[in-house]
PDB file of N, CA and C in Angstrom:
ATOM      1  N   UNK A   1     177.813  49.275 187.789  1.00  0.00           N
ATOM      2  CA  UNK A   1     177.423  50.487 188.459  1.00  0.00           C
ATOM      3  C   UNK A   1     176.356  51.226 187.654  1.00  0.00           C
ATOM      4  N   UNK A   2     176.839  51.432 186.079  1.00  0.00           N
ATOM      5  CA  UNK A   2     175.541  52.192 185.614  1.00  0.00           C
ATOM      6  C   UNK A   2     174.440  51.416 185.472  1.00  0.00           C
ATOM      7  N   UNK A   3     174.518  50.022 185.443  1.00  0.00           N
ATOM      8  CA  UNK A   3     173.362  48.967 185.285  1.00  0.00           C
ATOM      9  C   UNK A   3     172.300  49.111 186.752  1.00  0.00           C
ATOM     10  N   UNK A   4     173.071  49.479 187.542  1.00  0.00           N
ATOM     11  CA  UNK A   4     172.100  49.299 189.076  1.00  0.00           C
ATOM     12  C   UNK A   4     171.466  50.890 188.940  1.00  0.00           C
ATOM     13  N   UNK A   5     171.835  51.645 188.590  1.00  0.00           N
ATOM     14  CA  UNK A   5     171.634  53.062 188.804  1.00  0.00           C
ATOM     15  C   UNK A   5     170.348  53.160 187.880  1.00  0.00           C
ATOM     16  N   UNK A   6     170.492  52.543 186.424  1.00  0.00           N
ATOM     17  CA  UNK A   6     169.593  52.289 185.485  1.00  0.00           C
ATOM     18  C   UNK A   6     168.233  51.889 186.265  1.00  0.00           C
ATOM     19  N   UNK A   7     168.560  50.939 187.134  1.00  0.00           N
ATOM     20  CA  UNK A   7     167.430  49.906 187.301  1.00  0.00           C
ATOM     21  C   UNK A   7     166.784  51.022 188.497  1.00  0.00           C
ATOM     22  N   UNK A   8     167.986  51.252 189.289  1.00  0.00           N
ATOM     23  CA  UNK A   8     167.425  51.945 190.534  1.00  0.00           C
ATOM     24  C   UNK A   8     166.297  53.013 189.857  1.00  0.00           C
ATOM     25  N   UNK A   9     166.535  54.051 188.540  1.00  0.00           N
ATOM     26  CA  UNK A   9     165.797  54.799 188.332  1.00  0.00           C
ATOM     27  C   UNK A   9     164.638  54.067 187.447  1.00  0.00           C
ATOM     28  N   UNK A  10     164.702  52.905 186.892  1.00  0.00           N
ATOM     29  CA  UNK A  10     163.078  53.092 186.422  1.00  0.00           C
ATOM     30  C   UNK A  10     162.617  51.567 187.013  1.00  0.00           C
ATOM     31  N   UNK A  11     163.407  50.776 187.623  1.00  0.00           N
ATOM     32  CA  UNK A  11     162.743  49.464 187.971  1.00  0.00           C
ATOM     33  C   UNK A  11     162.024  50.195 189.700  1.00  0.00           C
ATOM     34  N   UNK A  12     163.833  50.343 190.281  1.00  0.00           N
ATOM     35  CA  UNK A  12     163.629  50.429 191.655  1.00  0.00           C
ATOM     36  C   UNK A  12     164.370  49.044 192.392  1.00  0.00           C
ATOM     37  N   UNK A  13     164.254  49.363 193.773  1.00  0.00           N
ATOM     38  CA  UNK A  13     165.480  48.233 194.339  1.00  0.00           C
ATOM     39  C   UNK A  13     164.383  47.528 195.779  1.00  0.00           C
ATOM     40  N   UNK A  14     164.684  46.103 195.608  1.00  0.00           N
ATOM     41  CA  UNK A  14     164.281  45.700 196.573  1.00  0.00           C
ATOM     42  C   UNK A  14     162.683  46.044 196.697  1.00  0.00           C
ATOM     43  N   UNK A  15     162.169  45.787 195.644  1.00  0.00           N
ATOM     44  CA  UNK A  15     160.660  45.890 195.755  1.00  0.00           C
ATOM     45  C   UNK A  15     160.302  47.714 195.880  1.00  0.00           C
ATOM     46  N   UNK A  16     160.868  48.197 195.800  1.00  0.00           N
ATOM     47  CA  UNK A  16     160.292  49.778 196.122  1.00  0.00           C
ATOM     48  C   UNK A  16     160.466  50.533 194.513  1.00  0.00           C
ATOM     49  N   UNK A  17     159.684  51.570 194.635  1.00  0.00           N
ATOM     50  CA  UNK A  17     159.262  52.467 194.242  1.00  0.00           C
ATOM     51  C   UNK A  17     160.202  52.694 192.928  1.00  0.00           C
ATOM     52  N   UNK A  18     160.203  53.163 191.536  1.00  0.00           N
ATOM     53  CA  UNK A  18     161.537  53.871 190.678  1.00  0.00           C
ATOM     54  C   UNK A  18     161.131  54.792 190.906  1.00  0.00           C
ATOM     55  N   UNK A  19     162.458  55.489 191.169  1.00  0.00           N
ATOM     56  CA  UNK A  19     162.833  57.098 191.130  1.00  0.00           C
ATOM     57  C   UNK A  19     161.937  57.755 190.182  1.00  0.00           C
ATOM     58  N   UNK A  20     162.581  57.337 189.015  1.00  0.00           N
ATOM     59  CA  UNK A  20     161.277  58.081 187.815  1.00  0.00           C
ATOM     60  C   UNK A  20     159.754  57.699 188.155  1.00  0.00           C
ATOM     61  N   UNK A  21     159.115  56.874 189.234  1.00  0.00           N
ATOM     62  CA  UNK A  21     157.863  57.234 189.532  1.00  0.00           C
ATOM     63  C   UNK A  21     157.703  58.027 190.511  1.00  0.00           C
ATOM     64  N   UNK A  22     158.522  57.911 191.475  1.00  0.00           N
ATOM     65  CA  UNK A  22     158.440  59.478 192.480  1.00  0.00           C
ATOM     66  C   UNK A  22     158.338  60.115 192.064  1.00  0.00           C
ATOM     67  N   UNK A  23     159.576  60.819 191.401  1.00  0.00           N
ATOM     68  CA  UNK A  23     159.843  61.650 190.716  1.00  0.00           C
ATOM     69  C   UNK A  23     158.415  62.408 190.285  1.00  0.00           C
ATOM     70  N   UNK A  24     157.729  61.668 189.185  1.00  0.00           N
ATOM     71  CA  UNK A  24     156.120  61.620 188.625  1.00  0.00           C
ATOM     72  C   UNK A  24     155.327  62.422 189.148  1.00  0.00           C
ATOM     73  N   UNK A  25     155.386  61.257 190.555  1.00  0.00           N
ATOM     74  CA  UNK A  25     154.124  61.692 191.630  1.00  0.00           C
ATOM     75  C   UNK A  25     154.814  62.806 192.100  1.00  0.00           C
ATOM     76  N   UNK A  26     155.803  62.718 192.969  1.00  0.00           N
ATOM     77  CA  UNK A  26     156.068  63.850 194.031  1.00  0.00           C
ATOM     78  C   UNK A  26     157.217  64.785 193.533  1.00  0.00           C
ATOM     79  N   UNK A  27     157.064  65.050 192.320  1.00  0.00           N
ATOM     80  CA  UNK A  27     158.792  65.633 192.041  1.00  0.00           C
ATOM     81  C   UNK A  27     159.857  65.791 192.904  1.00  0.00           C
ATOM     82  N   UNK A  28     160.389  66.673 193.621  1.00  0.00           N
ATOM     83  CA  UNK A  28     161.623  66.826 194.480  1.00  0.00           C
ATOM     84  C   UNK A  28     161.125  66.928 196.050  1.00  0.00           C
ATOM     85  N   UNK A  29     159.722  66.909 195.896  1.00  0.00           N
ATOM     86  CA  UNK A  29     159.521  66.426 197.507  1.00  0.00           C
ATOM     87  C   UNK A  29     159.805  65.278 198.402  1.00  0.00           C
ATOM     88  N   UNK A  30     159.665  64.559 197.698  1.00  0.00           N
ATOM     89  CA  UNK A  30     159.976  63.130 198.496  1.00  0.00           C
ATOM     90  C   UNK A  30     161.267  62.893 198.531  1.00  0.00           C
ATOM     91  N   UNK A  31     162.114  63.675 197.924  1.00  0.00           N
ATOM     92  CA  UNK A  31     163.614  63.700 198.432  1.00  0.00           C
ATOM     93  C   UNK A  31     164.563  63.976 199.556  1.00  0.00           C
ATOM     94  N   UNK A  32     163.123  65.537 200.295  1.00  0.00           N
ATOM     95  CA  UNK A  32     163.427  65.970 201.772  1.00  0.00           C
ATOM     96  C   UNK A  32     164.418  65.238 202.337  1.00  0.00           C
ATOM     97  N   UNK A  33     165.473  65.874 203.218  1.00  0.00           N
ATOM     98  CA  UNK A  33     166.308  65.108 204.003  1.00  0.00           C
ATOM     99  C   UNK A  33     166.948  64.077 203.395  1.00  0.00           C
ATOM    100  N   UNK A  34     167.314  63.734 202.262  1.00  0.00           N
ATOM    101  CA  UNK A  34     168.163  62.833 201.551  1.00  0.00           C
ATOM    102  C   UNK A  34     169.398  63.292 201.079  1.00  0.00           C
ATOM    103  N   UNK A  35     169.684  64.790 201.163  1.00  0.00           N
ATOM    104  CA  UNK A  35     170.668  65.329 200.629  1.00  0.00           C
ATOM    105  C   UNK A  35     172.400  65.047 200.252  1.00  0.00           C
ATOM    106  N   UNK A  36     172.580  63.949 201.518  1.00  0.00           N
ATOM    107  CA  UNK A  36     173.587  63.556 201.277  1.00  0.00           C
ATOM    108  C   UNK A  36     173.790  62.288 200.793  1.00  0.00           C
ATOM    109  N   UNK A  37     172.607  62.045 200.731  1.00  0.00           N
ATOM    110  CA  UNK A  37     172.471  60.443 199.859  1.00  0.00           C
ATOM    111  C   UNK A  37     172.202  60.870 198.614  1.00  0.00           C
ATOM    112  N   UNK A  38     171.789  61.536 198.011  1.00  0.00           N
ATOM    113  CA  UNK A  38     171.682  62.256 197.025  1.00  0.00           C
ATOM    114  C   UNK A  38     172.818  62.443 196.011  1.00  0.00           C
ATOM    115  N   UNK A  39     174.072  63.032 196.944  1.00  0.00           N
ATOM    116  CA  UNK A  39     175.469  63.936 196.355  1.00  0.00           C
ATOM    117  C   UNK A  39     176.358  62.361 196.576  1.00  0.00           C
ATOM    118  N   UNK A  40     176.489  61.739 197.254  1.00  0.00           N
ATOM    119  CA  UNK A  40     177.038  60.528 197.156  1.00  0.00           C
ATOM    120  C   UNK A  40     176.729  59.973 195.523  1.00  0.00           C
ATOM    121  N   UNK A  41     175.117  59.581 195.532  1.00  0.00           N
ATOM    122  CA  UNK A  41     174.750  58.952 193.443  1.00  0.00           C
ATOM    123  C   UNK A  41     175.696  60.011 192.770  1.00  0.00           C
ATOM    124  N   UNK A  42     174.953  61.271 193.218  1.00  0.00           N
ATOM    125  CA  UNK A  42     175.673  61.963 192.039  1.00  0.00           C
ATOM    126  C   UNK A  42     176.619  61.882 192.016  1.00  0.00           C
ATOM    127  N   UNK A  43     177.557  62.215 192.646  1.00  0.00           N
ATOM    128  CA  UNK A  43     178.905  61.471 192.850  1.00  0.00           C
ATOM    129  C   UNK A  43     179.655  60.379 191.549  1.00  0.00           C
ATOM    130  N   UNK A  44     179.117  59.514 192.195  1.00  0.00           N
ATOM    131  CA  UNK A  44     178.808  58.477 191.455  1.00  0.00           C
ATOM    132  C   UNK A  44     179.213  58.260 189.875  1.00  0.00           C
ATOM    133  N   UNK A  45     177.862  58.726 189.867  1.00  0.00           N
ATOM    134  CA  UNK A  45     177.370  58.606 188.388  1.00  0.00           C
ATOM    135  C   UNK A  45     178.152  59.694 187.447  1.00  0.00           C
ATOM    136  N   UNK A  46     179.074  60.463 188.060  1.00  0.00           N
ATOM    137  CA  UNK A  46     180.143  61.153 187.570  1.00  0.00           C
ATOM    138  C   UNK A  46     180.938  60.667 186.876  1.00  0.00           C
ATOM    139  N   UNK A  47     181.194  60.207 188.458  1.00  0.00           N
ATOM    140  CA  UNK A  47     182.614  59.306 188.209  1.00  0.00           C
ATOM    141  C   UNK A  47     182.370  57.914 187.005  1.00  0.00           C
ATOM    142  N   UNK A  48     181.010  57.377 187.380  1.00  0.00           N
ATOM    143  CA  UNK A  48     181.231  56.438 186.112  1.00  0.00           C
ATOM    144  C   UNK A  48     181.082  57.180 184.646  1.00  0.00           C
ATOM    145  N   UNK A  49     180.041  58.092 184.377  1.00  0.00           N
ATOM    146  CA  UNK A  49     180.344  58.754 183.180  1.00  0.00           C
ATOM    147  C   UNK A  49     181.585  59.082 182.770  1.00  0.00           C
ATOM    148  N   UNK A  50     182.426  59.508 183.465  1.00  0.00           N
ATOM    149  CA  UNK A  50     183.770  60.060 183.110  1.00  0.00           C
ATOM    150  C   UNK A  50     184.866  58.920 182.388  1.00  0.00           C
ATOM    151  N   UNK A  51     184.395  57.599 183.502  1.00  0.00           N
ATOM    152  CA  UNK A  51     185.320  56.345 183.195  1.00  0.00           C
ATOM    153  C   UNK A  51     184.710  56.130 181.706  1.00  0.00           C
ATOM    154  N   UNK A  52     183.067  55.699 181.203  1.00  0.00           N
ATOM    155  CA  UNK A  52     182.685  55.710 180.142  1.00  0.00           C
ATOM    156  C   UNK A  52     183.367  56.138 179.052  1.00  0.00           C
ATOM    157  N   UNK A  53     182.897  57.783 179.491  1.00  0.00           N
ATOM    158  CA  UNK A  53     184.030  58.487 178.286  1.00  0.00           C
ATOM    159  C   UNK A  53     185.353  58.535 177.632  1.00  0.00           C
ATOM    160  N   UNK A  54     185.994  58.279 178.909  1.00  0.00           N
ATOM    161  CA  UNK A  54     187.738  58.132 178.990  1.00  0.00           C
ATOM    162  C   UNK A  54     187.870  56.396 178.258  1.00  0.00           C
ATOM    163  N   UNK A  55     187.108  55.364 178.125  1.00  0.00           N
ATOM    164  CA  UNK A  55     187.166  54.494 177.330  1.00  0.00           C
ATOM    165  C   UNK A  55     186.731  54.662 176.046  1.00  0.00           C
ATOM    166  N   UNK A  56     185.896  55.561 175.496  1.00  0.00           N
ATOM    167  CA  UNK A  56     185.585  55.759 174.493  1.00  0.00           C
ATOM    168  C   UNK A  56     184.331  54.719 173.370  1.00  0.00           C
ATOM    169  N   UNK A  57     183.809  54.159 174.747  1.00  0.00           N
ATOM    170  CA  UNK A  57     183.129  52.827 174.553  1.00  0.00           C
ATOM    171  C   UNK A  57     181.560  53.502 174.453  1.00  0.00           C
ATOM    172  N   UNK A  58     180.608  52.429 173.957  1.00  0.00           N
ATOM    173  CA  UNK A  58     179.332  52.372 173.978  1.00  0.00           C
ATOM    174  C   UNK A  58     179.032  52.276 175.382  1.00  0.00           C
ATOM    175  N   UNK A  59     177.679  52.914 175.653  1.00  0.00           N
ATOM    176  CA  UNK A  59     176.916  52.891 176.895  1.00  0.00           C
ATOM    177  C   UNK A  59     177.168  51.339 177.423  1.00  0.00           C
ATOM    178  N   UNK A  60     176.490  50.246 176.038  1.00  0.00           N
ATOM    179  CA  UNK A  60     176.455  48.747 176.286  1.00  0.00           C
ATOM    180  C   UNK A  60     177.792  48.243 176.272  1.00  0.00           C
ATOM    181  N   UNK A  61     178.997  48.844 175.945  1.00  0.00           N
ATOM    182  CA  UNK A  61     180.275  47.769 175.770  1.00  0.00           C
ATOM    183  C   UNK A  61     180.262  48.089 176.989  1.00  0.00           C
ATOM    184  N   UNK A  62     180.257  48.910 177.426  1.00  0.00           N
ATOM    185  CA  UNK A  62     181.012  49.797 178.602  1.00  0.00           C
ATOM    186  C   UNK A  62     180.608  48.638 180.037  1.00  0.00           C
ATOM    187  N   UNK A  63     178.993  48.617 179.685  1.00  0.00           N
ATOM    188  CA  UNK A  63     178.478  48.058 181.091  1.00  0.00           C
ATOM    189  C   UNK A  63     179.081  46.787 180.861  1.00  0.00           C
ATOM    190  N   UNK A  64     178.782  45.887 179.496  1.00  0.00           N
ATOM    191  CA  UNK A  64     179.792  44.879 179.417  1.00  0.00           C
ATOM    192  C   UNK A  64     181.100  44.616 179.668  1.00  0.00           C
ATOM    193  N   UNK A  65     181.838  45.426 180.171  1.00  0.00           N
ATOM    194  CA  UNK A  65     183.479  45.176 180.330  1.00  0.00           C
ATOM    195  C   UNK A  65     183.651  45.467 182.031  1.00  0.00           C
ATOM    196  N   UNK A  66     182.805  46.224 182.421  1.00  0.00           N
ATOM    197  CA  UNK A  66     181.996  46.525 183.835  1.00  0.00           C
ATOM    198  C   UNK A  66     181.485  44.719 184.290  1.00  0.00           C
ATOM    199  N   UNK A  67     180.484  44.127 183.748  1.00  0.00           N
ATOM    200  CA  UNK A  67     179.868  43.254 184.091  1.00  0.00           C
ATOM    201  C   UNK A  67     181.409  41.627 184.365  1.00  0.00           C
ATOM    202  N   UNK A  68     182.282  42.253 182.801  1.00  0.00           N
ATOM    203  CA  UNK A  68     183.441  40.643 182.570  1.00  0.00           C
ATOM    204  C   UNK A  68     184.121  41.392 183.676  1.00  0.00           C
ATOM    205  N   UNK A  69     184.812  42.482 184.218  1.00  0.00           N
ATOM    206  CA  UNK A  69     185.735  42.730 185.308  1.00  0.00           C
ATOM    207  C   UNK A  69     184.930  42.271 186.444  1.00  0.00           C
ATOM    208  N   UNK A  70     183.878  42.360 187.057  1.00  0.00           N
ATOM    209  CA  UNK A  70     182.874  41.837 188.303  1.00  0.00           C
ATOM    210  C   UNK A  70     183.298  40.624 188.332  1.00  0.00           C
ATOM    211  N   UNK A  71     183.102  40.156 187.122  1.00  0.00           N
ATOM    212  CA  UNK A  71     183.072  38.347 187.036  1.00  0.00           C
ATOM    213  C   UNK A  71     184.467  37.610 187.654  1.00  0.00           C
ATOM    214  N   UNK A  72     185.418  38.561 186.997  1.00  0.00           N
ATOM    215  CA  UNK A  72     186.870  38.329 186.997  1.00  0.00           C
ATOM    216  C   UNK A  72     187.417  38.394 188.269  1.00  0.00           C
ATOM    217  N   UNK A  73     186.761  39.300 188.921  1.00  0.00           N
ATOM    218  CA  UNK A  73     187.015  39.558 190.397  1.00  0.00           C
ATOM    219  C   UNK A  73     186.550  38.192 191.168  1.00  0.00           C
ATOM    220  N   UNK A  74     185.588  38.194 191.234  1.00  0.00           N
ATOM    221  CA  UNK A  74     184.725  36.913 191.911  1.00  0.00           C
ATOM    222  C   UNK A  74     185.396  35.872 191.634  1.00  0.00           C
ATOM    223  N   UNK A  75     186.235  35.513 190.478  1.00  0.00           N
ATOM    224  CA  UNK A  75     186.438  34.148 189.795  1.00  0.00           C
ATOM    225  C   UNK A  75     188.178  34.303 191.074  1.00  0.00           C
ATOM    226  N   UNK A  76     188.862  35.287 190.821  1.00  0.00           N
ATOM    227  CA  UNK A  76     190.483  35.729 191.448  1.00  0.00           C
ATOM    228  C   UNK A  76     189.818  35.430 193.372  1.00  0.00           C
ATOM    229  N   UNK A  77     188.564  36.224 193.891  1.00  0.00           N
ATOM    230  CA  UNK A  77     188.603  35.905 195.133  1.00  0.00           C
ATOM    231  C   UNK A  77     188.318  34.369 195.542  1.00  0.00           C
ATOM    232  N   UNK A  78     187.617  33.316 194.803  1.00  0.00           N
ATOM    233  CA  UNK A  78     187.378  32.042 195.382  1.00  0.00           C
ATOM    234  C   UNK A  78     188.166  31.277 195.000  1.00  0.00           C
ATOM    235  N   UNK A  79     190.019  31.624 194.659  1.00  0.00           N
ATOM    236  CA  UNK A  79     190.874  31.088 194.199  1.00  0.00           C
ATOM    237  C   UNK A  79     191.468  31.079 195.542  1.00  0.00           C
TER     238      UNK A  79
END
């Protein structure tokens, strides 16, 4: 989750734009009418900060134990 959010803000998704270059160009204009897509990330990115913290882990263990539970899942559903 924080790995996509990462990327979403400076790579970008699916060929489009990073946030941090909007951002750049259009600061909070190009956000118009997104508001609830908006409070959903933030949302979000709460909730994963909080989990972060409450483990007491590095930014990187963190996404790492994030990345082995994904795996773990995938490996339990094609069983």
């Amino acid at each position: 989750m924080v790995e996509a959010l990462w990327s979403e803000w400076t790579v970008g998704l699916r060929g489009g734009p990073a946030i941090a270059d909007l951002d750049g160009r259009w600061g909070s204009r190009w956000r118009a009418g997104r508001q609830n897509e908006l409070q959903c990330e933030e949302a979000a990115m709460h909730i994963v900060n909080l989990q972060q913290q409450q483990t007491g882990c590095s930014l990187d263990l963190f996404c790492k134990q994030l990345r082995a539970n994904r795996k773990a899942k995938v490996v339990q559903l094609k069983r």
